[in-house]
N, C-alpha and C. Protein backbone atom coordinates (compact mmCIF):
# COMPACT_ATOMS: atom_id res chain seq x y z
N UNK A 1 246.76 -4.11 -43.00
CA UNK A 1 246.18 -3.17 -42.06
C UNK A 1 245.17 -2.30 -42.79
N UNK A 2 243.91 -1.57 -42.23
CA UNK A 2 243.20 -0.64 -42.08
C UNK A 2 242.53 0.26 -41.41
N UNK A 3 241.72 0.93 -41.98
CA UNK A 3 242.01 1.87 -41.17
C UNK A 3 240.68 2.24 -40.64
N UNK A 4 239.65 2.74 -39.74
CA UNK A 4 238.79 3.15 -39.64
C UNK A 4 238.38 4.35 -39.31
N UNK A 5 237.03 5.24 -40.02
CA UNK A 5 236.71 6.21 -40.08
C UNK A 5 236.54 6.21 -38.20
N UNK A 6 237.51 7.17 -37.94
CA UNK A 6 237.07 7.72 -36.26
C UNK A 6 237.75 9.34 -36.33
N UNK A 7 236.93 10.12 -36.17
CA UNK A 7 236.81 11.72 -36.12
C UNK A 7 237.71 12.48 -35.44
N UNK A 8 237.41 11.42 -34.03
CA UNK A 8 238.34 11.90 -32.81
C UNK A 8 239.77 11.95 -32.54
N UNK A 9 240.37 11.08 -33.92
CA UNK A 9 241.99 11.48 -33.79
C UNK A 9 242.53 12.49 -35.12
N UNK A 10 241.96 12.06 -36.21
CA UNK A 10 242.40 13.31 -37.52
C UNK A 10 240.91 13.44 -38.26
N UNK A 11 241.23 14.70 -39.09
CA UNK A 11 239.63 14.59 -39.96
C UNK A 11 240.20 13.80 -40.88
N UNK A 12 239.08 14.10 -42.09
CA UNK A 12 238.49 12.78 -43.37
C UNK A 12 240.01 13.36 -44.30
N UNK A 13 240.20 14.19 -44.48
CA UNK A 13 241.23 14.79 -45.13
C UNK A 13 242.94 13.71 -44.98
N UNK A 14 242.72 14.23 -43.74
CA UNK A 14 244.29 13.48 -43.02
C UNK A 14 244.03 12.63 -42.98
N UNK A 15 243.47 11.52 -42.93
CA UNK A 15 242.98 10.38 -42.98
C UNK A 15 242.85 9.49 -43.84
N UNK A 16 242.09 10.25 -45.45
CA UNK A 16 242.46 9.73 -46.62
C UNK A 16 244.22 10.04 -47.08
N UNK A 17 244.83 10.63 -45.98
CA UNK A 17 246.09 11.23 -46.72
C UNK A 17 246.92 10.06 -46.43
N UNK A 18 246.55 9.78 -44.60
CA UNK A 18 248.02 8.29 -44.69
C UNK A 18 247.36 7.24 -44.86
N UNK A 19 246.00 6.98 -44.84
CA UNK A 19 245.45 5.62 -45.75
C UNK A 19 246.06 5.35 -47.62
N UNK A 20 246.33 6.40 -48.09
CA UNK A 20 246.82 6.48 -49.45
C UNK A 20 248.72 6.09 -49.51
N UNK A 21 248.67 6.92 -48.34
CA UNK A 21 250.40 6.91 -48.06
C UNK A 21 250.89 5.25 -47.72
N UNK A 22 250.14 4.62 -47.21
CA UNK A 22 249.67 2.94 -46.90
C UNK A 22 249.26 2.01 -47.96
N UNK A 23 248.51 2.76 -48.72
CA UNK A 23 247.90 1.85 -49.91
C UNK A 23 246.82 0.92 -49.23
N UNK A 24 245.96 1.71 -48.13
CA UNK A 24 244.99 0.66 -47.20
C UNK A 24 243.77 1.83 -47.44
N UNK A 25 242.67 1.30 -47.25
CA UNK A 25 241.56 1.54 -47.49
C UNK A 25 240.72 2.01 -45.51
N UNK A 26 239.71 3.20 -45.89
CA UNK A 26 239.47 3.48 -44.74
C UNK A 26 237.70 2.56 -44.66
N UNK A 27 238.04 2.15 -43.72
CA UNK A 27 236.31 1.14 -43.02
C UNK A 27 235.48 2.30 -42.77
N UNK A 28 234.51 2.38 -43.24
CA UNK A 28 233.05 2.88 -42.49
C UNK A 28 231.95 2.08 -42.07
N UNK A 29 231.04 2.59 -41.28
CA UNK A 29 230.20 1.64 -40.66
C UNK A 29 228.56 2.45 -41.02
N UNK A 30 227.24 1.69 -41.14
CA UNK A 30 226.06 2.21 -41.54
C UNK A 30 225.89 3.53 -40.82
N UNK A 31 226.21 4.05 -39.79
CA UNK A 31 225.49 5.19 -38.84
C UNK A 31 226.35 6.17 -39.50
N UNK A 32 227.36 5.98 -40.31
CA UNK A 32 228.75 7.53 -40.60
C UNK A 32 228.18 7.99 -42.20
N UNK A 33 226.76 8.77 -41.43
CA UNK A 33 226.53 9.02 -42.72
C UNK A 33 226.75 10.67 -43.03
N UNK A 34 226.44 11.41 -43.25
CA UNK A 34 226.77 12.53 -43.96
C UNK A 34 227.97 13.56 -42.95
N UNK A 35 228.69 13.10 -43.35
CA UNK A 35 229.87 13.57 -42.67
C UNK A 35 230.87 14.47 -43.38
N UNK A 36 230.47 14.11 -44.60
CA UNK A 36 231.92 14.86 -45.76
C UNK A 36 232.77 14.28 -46.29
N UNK A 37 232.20 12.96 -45.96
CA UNK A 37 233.29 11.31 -46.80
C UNK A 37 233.62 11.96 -48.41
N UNK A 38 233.02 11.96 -48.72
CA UNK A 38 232.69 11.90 -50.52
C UNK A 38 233.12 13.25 -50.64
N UNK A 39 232.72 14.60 -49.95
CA UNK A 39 233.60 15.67 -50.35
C UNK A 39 234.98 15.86 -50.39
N UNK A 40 235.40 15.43 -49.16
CA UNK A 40 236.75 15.31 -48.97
C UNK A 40 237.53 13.91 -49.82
N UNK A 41 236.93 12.89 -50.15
CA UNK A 41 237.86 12.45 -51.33
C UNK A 41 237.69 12.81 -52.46
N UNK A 42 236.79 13.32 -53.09
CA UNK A 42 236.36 14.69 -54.72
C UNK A 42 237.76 15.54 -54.05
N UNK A 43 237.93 16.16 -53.16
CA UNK A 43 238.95 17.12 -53.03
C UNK A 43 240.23 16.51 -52.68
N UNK A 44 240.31 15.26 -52.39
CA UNK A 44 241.61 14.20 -52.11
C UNK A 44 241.77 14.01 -53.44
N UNK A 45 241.09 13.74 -55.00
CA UNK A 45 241.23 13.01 -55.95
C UNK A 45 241.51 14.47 -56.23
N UNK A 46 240.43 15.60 -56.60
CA UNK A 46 241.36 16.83 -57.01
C UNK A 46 242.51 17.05 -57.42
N UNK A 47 242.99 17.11 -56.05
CA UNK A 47 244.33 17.40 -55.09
C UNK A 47 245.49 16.78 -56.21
N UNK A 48 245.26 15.33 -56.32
CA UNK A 48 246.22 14.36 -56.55
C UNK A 48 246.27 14.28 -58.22
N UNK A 49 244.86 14.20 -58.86
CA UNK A 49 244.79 13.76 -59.94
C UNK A 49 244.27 12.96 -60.11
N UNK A 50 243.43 12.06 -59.33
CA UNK A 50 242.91 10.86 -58.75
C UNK A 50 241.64 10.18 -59.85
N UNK A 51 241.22 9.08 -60.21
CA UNK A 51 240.02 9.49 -60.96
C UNK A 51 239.29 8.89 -59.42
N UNK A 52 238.15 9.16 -59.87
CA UNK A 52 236.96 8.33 -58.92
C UNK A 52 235.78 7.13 -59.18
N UNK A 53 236.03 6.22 -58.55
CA UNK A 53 235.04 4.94 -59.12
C UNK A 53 233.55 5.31 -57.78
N UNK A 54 233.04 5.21 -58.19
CA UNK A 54 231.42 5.28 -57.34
C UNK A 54 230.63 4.42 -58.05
N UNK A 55 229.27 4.54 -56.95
CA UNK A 55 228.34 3.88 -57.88
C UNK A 55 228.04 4.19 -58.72
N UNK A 56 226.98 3.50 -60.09
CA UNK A 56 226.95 3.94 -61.25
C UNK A 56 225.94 5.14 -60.93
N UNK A 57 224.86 4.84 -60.23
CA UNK A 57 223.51 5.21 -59.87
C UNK A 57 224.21 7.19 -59.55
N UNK A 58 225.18 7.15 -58.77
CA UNK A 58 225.60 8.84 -58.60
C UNK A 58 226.97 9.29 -59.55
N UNK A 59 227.25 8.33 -60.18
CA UNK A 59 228.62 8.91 -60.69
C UNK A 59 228.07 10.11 -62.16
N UNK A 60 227.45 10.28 -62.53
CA UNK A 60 226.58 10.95 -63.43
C UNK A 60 225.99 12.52 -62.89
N UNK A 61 225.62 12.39 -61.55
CA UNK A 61 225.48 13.34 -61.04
C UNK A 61 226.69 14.06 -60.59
N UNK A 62 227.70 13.33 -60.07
CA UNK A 62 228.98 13.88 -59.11
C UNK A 62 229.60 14.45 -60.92
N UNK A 63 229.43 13.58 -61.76
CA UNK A 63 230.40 14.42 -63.24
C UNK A 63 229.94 15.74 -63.51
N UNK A 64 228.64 16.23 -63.26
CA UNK A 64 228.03 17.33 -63.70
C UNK A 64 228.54 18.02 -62.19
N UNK A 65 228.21 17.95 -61.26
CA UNK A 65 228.67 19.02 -60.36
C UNK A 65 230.98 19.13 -60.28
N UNK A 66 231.19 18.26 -60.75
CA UNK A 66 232.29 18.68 -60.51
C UNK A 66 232.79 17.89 -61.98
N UNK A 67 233.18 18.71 -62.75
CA UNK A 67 233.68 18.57 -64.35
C UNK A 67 234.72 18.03 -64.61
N UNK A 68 235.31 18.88 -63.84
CA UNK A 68 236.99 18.43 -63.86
C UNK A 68 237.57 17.28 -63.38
N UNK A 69 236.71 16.70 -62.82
CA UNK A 69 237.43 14.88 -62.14
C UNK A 69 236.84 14.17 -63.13
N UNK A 70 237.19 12.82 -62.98
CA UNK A 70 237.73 11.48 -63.80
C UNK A 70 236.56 10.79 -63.13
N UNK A 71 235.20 11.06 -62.93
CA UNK A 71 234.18 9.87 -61.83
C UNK A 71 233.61 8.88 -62.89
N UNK A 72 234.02 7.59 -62.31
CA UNK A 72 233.80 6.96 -63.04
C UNK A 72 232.42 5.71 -61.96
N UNK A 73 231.62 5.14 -62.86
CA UNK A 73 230.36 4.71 -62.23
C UNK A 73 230.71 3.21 -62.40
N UNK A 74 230.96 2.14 -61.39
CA UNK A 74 230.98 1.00 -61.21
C UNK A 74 229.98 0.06 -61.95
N UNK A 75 230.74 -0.73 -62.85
CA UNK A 75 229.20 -1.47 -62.99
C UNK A 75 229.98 -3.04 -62.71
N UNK A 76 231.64 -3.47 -63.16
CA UNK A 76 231.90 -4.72 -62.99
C UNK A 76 233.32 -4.81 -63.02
N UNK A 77 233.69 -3.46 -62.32
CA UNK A 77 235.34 -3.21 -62.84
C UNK A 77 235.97 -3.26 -64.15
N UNK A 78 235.63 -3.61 -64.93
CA UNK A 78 235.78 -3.41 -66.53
C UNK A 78 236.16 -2.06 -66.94
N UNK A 79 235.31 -1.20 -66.02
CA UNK A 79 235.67 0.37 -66.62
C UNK A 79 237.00 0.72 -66.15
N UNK A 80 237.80 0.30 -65.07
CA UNK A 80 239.04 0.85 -64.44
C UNK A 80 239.78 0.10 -65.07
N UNK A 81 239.67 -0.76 -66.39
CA UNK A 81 240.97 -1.26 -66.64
C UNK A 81 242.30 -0.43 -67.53
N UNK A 82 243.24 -0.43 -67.13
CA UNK A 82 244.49 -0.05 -67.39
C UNK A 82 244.42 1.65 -67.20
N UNK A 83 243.48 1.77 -65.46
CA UNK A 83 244.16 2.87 -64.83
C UNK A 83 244.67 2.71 -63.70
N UNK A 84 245.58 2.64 -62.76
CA UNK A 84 246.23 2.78 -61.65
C UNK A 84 245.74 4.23 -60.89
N UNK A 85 245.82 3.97 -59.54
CA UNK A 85 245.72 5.19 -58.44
C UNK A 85 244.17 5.71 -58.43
N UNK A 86 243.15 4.44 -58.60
CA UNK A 86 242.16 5.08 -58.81
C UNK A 86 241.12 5.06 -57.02
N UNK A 87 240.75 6.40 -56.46
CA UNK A 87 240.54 6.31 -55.24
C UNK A 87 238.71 5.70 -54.96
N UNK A 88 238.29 5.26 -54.38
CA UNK A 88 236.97 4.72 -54.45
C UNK A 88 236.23 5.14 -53.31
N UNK A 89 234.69 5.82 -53.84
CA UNK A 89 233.92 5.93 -52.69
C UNK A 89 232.95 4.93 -52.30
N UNK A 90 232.40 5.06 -51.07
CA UNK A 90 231.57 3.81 -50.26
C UNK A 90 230.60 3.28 -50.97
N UNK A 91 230.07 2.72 -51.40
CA UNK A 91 228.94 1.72 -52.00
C UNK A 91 229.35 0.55 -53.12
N UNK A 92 230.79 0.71 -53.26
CA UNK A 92 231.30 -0.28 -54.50
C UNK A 92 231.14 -1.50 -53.23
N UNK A 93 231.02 -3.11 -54.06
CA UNK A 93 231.41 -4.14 -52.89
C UNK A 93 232.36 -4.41 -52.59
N UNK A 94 232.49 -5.02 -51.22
CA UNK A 94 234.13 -5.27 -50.52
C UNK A 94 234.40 -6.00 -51.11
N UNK A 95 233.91 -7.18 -51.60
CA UNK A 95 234.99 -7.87 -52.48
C UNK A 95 235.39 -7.75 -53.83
N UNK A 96 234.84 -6.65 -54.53
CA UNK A 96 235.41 -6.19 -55.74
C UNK A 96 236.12 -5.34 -55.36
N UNK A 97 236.02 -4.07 -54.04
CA UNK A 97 237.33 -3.91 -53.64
C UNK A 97 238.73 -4.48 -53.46
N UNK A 98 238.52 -5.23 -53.02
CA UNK A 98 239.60 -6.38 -52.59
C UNK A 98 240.12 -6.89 -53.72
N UNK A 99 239.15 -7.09 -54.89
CA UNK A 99 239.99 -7.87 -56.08
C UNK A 99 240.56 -6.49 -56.93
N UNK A 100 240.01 -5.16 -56.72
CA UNK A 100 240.73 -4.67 -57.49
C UNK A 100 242.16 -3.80 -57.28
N UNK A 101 241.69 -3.64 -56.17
CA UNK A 101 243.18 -3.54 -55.14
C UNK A 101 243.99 -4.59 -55.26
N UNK A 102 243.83 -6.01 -55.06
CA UNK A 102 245.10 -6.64 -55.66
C UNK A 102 245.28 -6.70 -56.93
N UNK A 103 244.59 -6.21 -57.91
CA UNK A 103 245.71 -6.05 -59.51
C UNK A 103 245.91 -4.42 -59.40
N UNK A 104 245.99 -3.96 -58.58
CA UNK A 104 246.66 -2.66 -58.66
C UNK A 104 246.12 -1.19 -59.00
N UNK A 105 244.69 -1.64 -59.04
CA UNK A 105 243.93 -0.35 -59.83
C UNK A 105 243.78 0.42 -58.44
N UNK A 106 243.17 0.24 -57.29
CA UNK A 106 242.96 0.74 -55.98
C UNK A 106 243.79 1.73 -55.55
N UNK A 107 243.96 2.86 -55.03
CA UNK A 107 244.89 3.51 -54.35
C UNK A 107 244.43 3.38 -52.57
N UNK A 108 243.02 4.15 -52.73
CA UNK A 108 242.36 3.94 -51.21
C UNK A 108 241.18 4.76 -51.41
N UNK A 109 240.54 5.00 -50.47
CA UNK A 109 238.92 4.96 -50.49
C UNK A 109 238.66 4.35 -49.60
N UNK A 110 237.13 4.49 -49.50
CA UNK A 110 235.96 4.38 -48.01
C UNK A 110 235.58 2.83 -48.78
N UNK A 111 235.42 2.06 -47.78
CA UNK A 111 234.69 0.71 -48.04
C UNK A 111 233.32 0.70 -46.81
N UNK A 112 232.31 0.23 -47.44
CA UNK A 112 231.40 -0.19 -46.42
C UNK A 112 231.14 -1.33 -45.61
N UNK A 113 231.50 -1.42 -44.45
CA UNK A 113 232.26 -2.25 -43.53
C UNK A 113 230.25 -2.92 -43.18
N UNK A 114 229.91 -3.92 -43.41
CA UNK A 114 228.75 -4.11 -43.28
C UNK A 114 228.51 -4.88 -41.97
N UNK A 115 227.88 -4.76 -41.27
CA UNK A 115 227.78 -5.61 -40.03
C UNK A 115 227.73 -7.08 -39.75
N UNK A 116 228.57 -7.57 -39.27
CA UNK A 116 227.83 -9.32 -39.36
C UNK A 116 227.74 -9.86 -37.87
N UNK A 117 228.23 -11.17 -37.57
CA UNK A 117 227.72 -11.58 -35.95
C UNK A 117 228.76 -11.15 -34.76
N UNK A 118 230.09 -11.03 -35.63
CA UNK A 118 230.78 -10.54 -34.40
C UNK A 118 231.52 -9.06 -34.82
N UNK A 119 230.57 -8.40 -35.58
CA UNK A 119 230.92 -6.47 -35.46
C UNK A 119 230.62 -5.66 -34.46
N UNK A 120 229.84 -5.83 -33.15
CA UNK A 120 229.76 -5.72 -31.73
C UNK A 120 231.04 -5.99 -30.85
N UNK A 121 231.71 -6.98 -30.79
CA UNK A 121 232.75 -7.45 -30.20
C UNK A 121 233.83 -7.13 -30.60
N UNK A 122 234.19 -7.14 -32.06
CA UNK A 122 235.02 -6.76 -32.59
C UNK A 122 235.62 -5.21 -32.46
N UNK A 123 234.09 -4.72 -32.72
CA UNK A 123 234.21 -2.49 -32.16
C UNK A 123 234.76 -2.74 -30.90
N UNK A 124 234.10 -3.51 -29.57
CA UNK A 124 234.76 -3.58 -28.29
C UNK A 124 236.28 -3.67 -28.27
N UNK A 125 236.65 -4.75 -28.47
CA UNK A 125 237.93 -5.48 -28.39
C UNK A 125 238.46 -3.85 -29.10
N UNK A 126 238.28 -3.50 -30.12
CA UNK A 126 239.29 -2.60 -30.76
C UNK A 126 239.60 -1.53 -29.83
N UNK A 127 238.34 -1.21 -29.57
CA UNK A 127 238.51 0.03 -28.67
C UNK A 127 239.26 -0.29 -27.37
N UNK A 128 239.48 -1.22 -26.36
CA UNK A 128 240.30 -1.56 -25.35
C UNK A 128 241.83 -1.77 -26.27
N UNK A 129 241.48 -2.27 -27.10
CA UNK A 129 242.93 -2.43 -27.60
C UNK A 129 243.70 -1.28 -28.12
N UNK A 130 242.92 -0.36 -28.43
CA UNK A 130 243.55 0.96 -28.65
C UNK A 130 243.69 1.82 -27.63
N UNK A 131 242.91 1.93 -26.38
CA UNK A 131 243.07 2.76 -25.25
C UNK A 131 244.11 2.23 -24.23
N UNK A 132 244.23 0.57 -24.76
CA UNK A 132 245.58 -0.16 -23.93
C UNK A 132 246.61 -0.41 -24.59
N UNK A 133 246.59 0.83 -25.46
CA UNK A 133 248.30 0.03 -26.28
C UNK A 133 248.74 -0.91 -27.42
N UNK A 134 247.41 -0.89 -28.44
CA UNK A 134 247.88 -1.30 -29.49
C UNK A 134 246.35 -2.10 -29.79
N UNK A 135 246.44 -2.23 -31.52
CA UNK A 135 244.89 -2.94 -32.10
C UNK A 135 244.98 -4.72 -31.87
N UNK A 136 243.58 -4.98 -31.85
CA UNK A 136 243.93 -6.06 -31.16
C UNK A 136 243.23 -7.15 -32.54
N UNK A 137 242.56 -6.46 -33.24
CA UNK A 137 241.70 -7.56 -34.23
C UNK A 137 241.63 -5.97 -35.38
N UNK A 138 241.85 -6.34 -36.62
CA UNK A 138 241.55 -5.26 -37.39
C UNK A 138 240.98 -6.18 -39.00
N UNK A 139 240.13 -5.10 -39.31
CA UNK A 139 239.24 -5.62 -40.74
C UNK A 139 238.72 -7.37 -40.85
N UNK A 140 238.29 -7.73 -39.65
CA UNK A 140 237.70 -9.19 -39.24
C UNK A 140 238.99 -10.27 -38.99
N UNK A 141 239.87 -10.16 -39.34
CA UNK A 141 241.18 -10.78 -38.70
C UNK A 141 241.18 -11.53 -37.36
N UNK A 142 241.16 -12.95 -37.03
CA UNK A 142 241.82 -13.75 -36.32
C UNK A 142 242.60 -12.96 -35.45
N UNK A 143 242.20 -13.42 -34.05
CA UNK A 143 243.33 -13.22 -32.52
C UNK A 143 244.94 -13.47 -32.60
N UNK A 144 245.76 -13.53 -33.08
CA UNK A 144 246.79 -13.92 -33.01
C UNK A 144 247.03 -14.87 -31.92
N UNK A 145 247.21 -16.42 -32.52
CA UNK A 145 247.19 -17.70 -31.87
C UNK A 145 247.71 -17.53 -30.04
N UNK A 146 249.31 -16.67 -30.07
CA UNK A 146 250.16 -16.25 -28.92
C UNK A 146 248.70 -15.39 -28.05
N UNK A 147 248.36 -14.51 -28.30
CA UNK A 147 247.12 -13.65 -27.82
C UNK A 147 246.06 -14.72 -27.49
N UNK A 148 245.27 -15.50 -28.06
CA UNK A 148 244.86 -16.30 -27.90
C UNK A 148 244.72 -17.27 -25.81
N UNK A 149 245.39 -17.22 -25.79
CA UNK A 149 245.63 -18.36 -24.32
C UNK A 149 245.78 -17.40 -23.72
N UNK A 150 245.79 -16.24 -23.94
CA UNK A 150 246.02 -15.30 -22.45
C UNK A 150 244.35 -14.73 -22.58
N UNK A 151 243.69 -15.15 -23.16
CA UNK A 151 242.62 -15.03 -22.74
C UNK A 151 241.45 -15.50 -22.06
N UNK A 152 240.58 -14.90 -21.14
CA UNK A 152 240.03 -15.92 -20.41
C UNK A 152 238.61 -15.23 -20.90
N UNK A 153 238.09 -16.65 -20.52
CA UNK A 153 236.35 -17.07 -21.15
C UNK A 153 235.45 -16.19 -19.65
N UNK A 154 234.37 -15.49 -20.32
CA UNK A 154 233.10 -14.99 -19.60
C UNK A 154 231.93 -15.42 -20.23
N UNK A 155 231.29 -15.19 -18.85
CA UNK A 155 229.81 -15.62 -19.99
C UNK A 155 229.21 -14.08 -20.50
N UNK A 156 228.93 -14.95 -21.33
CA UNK A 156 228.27 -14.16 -22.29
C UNK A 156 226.73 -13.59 -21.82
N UNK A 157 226.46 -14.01 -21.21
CA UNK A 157 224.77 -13.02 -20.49
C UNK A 157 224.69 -13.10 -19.24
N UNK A 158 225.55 -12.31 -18.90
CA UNK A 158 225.51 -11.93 -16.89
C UNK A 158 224.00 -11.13 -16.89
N UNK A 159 223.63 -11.93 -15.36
CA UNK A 159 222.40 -11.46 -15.03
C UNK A 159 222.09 -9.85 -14.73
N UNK A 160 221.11 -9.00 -15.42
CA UNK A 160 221.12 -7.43 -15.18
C UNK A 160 221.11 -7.31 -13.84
N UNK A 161 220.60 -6.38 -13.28
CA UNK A 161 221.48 -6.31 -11.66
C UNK A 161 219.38 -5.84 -11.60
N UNK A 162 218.65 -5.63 -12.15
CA UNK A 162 217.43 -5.43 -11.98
C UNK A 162 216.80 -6.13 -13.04
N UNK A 163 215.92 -7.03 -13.01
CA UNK A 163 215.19 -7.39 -13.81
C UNK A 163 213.59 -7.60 -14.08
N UNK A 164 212.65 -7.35 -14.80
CA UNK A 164 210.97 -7.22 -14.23
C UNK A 164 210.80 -7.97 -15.92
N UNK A 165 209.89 -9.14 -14.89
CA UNK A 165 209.36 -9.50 -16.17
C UNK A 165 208.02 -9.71 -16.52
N UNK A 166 207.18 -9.91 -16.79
CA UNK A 166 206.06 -9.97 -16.92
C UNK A 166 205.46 -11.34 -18.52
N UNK A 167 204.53 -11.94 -17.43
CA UNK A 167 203.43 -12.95 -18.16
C UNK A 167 203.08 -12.58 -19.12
N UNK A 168 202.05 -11.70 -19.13
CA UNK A 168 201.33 -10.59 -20.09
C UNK A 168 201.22 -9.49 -19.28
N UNK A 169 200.30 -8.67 -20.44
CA UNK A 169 200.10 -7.44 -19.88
C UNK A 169 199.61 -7.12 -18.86
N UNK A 170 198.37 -7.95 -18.05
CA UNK A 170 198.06 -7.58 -17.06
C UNK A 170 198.19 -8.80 -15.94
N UNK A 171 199.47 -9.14 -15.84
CA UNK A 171 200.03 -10.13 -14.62
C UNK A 171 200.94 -9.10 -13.91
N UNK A 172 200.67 -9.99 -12.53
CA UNK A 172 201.61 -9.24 -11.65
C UNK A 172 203.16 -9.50 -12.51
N UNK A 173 203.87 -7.97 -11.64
CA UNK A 173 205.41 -8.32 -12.13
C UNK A 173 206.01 -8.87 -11.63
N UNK A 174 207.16 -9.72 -11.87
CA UNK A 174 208.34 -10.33 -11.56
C UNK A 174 209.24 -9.76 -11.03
N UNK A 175 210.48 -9.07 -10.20
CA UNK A 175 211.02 -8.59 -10.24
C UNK A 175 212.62 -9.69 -9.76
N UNK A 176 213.45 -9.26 -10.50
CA UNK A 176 214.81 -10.17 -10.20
C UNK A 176 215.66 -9.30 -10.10
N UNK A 177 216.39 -9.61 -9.07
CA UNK A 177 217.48 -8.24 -8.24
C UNK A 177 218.72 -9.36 -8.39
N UNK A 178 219.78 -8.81 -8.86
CA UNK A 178 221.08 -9.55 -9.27
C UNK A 178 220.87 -10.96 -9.50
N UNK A 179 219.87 -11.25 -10.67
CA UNK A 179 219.30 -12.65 -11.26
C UNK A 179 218.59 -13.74 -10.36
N UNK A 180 218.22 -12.86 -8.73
CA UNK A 180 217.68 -13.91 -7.93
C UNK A 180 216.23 -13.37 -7.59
């Protein structure tokens, strides 16, 4: 399981608190940008003792504004070896996430959830599945086979209920009223 950055049920705080309590990592998406991600885990790692892996490109800057943490700058995971509980901010890759979370260095941290062909559908589906009672697809995960057959097929491009189209610029318009 994971978890995704959404505002509207706890802040970034509580959020990094039972993603850690889980040992699961929180999803962000390109638009969640200056929100207080990165402050609030500097003050989650604080808190705990935490070191911090970032990119290399800011971890240099984040050491000078804040002294007292452990920020350490990504270049090939090599640098986190033989520390445990180490929390990670957004720009490392998901799949060096993934590999370093399974040998154990990972505690939790923001991953950058990057868009691909079905991250449209997927946001949908989640969101009905959470306003009806439970997640229905989480971190690109397969339908569950049982889930599966209770679903029924739509098409995929219902006609707009107004439509105007035009030749070029200066042709008469088209107009199509419920695709006719």
């Amino acid at each position: 399981m994971s978890f995704e950055l959404n505002l509207a049920h706890m802040s970034i705080s509580d959020l990094l608190e039972k993603a850690a309590e889980k040992n699961e990592f929180i999803f962000v998406r390109q638009g969640q940008r200056r929100l207080g991600k990165t402050t609030a885990l500097l003050e989650f790692a604080r808190k705990n003792n935490y070191p911090v892996l970032t990119k290399r490109e800011v971890a240099r800057c984040y050491q000078v504004e804040h002294p007292d943490l452990n920020i350490i700058g990504y270049v090939d995971g090599s640098e986190v070896d033989g520390l445990y509980n180490v929390v990670c901010d957004e720009g490392i890759p998901k799949d060096a996430v993934k590999r370093l979370h399974k040998l154990g260095v990972l505690l939790t941290g923001f991953v950058r959830e990057e868009p691909d062909s079905f991250s449209a559908v997927r946001e949908d589906v989640n969101y009905v599945g959470h306003k009806y009672g439970g997640t229905v697809l989480l971190d690109g995960e397969a339908i569950p086979k049982g889930d599966l057959n209770s679903l029924e097929a739509e098409p995929l491009n219902k006609p707009p209920l107004l439509q105007i189209e035009l030749e070029d610029i200066d042709s008469i318009p088209h107009v199509f009223y419920k695709g006719e």
